[in-house]
Protein backbone atom coordinates (compact mmCIF):
# COMPACT_ATOMS: atom_id res chain seq x y z
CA UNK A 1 150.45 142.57 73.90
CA UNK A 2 147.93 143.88 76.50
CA UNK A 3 146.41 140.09 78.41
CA UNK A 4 142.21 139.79 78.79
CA UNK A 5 140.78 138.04 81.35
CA UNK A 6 139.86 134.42 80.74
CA UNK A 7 137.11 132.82 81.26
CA UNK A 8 138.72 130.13 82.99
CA UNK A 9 141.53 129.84 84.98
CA UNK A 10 143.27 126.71 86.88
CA UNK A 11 145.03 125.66 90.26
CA UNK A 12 146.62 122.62 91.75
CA UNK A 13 145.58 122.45 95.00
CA UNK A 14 144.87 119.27 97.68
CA UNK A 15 141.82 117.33 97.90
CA UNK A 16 141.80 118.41 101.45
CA UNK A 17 141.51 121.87 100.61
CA UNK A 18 138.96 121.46 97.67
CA UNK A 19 136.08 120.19 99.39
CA UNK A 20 134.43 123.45 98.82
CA UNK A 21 134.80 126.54 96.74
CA UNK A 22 134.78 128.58 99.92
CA UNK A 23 137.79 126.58 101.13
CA UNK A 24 139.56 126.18 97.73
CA UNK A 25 139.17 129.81 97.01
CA UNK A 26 139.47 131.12 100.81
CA UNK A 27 143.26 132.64 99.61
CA UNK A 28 144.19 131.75 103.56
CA UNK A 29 147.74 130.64 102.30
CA UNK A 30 148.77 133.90 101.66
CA UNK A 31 148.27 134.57 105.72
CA UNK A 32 150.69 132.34 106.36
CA UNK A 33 153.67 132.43 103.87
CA UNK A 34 155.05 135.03 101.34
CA UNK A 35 154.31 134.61 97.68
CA UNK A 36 155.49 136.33 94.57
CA UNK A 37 153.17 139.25 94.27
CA UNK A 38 152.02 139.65 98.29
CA UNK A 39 153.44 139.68 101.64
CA UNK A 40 152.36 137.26 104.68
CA UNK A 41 149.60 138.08 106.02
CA UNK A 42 146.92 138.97 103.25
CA UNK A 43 144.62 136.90 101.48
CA UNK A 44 145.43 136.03 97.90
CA UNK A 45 144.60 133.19 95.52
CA UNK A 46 147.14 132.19 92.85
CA UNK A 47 145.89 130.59 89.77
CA UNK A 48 147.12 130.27 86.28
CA UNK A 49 145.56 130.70 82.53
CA UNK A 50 145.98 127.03 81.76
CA UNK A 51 146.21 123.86 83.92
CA UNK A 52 149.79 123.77 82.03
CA UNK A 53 151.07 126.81 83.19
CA UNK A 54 149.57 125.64 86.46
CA UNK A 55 151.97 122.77 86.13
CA UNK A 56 155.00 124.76 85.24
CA UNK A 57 154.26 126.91 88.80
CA UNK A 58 153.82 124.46 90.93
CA UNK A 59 156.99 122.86 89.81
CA UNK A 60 159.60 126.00 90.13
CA UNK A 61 158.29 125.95 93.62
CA UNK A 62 157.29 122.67 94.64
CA UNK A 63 159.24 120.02 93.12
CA UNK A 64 158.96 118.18 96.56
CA UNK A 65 156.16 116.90 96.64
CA UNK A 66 155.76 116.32 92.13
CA UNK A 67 159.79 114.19 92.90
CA UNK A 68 157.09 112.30 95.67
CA UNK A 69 154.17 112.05 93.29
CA UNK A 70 152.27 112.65 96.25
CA UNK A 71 148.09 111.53 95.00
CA UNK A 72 146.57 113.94 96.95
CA UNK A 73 146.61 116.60 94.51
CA UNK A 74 143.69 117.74 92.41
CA UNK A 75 143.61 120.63 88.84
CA UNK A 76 140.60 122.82 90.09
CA UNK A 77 139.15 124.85 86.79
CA UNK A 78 137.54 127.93 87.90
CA UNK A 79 135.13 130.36 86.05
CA UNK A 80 135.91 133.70 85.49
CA UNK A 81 132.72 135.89 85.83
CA UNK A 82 132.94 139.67 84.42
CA UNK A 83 135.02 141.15 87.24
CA UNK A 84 136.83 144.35 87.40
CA UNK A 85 140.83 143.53 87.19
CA UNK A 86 143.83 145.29 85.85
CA UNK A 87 147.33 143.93 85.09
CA UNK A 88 151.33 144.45 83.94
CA UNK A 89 152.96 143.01 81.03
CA UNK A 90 156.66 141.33 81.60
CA UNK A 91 157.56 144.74 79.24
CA UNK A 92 156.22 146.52 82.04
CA UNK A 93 157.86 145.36 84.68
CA UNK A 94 161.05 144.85 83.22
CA UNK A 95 160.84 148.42 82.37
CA UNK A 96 160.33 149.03 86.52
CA UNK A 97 162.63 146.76 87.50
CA UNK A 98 164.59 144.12 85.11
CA UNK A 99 165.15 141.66 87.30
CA UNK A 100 161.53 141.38 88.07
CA UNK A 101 161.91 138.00 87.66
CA UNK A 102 163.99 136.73 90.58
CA UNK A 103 162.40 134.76 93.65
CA UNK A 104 161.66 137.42 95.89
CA UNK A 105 161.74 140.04 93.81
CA UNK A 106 160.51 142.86 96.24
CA UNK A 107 159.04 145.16 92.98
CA UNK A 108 156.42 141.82 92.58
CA UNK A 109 155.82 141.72 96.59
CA UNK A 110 154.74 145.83 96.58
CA UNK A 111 153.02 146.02 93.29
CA UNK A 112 150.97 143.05 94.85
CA UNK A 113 150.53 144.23 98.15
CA UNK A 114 149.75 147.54 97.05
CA UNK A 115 146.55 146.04 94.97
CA UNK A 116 145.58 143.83 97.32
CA UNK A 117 145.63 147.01 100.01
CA UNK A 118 143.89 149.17 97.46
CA UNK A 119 141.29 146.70 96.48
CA UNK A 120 141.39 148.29 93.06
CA UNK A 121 140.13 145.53 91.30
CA UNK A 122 139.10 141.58 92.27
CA UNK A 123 141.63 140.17 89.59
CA UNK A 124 145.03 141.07 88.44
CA UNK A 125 146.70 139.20 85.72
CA UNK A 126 150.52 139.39 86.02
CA UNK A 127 152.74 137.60 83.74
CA UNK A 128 154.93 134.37 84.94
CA UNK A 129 158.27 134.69 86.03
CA UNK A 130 158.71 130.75 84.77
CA UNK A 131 157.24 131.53 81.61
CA UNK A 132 156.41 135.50 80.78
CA UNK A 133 154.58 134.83 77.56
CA UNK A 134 151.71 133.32 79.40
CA UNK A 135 149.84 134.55 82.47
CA UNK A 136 148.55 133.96 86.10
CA UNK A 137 145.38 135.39 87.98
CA UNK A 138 145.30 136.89 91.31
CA UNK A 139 141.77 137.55 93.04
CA UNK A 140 141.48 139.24 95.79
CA UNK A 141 139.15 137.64 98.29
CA UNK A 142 138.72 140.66 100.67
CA UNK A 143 137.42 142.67 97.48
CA UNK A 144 133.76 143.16 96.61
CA UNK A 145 133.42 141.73 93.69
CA UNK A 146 134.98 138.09 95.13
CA UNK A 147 131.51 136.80 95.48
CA UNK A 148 130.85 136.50 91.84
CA UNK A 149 133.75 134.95 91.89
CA UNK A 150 132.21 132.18 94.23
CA UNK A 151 129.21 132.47 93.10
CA UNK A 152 130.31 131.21 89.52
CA UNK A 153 131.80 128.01 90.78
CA UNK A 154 129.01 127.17 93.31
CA UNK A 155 130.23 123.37 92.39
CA UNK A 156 134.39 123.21 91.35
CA UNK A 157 135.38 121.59 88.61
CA UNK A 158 138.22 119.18 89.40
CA UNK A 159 140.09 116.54 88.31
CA UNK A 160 143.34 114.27 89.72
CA UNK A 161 146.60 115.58 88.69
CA UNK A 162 148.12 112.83 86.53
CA UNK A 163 151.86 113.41 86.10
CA UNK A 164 154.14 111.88 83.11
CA UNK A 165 156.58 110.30 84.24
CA UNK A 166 159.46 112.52 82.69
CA UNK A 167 158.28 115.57 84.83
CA UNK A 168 158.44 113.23 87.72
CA UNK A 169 161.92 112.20 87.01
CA UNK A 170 162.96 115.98 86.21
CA UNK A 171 162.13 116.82 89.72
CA UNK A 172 163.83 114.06 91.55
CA UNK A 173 166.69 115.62 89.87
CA UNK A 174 166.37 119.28 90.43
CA UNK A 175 166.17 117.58 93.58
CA UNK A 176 169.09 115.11 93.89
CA UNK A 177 171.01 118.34 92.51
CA UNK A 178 170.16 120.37 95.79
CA UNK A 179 168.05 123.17 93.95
């Protein structure tokens, strides 16, 4: 089934870096590390269709700090203005490549540095590699349309990440396990 665009979309993110929109949605990570869907060295800001799948995300690739339950992290919800964006379904790209779903899987990395490079659209919705029925939403800060974007969260909504205890425990695991 071809995704829509939310209306919102979600990100765990630290206080630190949430003190503005124009901080929390700057996409300056991406400058300094690799990510799924773009190389080091281009601006990109990850965010998911719920604060679940948000969750799920942060935990295939950050279990450190959820096994520390470090309190600095906040669930940003961000509003989704009308905004040109395109998008694959996990058909799609297993049809490209079927193991589209490995870490570092270098289709991901081109498709995504190709639209960032293009600046085809502000958004692209790509499925997740944790959980391919549901969906995560790149924007493009470098594109045109990125200041509706910010201009539709002039205040972020936010609120502290509260962790069961179970999801807690599942990481110090992973962890204790050397995953």
């Amino acid at each position: 089934m071809t995704p829509t665009l939310p209306s919102t979309v979600y990100r765990v993110t630290r206080v630190s870096y949430a003190r503005s929109t124009a901080e929390a949605l700057s996409g300056v990570g991406g400058l300094h590390d690799d990510g799924r869907w773009h190389s080091q060295g281009h601006r990109i800001v990850y965010t998911a269709q719920s604060s679940t799948l948000c969750l799920l995300e942060r935990l295939v690739h950050a279990d450190e700090w959820i096994a520390d339950r470090h309190p600095d992290r906040v669930v940003l919800s961000i509003s989704v203005p009308p905004i040109s964006w395109t998008g694959f379904t996990a058909q799609e790209l297993a049809g490209r490549d079927p193991n589209w779903r490995s870490e570092g899987s270098v289709l991901c990395r081109s498709l995504g540095d190709t639209w960032l490079q293009s600046a085809l659209s502000c958004a692209l919705m790509v499925p997740s590699a944790a959980n391919p029925g549901d969906y995560n939403v790149l924007f493009n800060p470098d594109h045109s349309e990125f200041v509706t974007v910010l201009k539709a969260n002039t205040t972020l909504d936010s609120a502290p990440l509260e962790l069961d205890e179970r999801i807690v425990s599942l990481a110090r695991a992973r962890r204790a396990a050397g995953a």
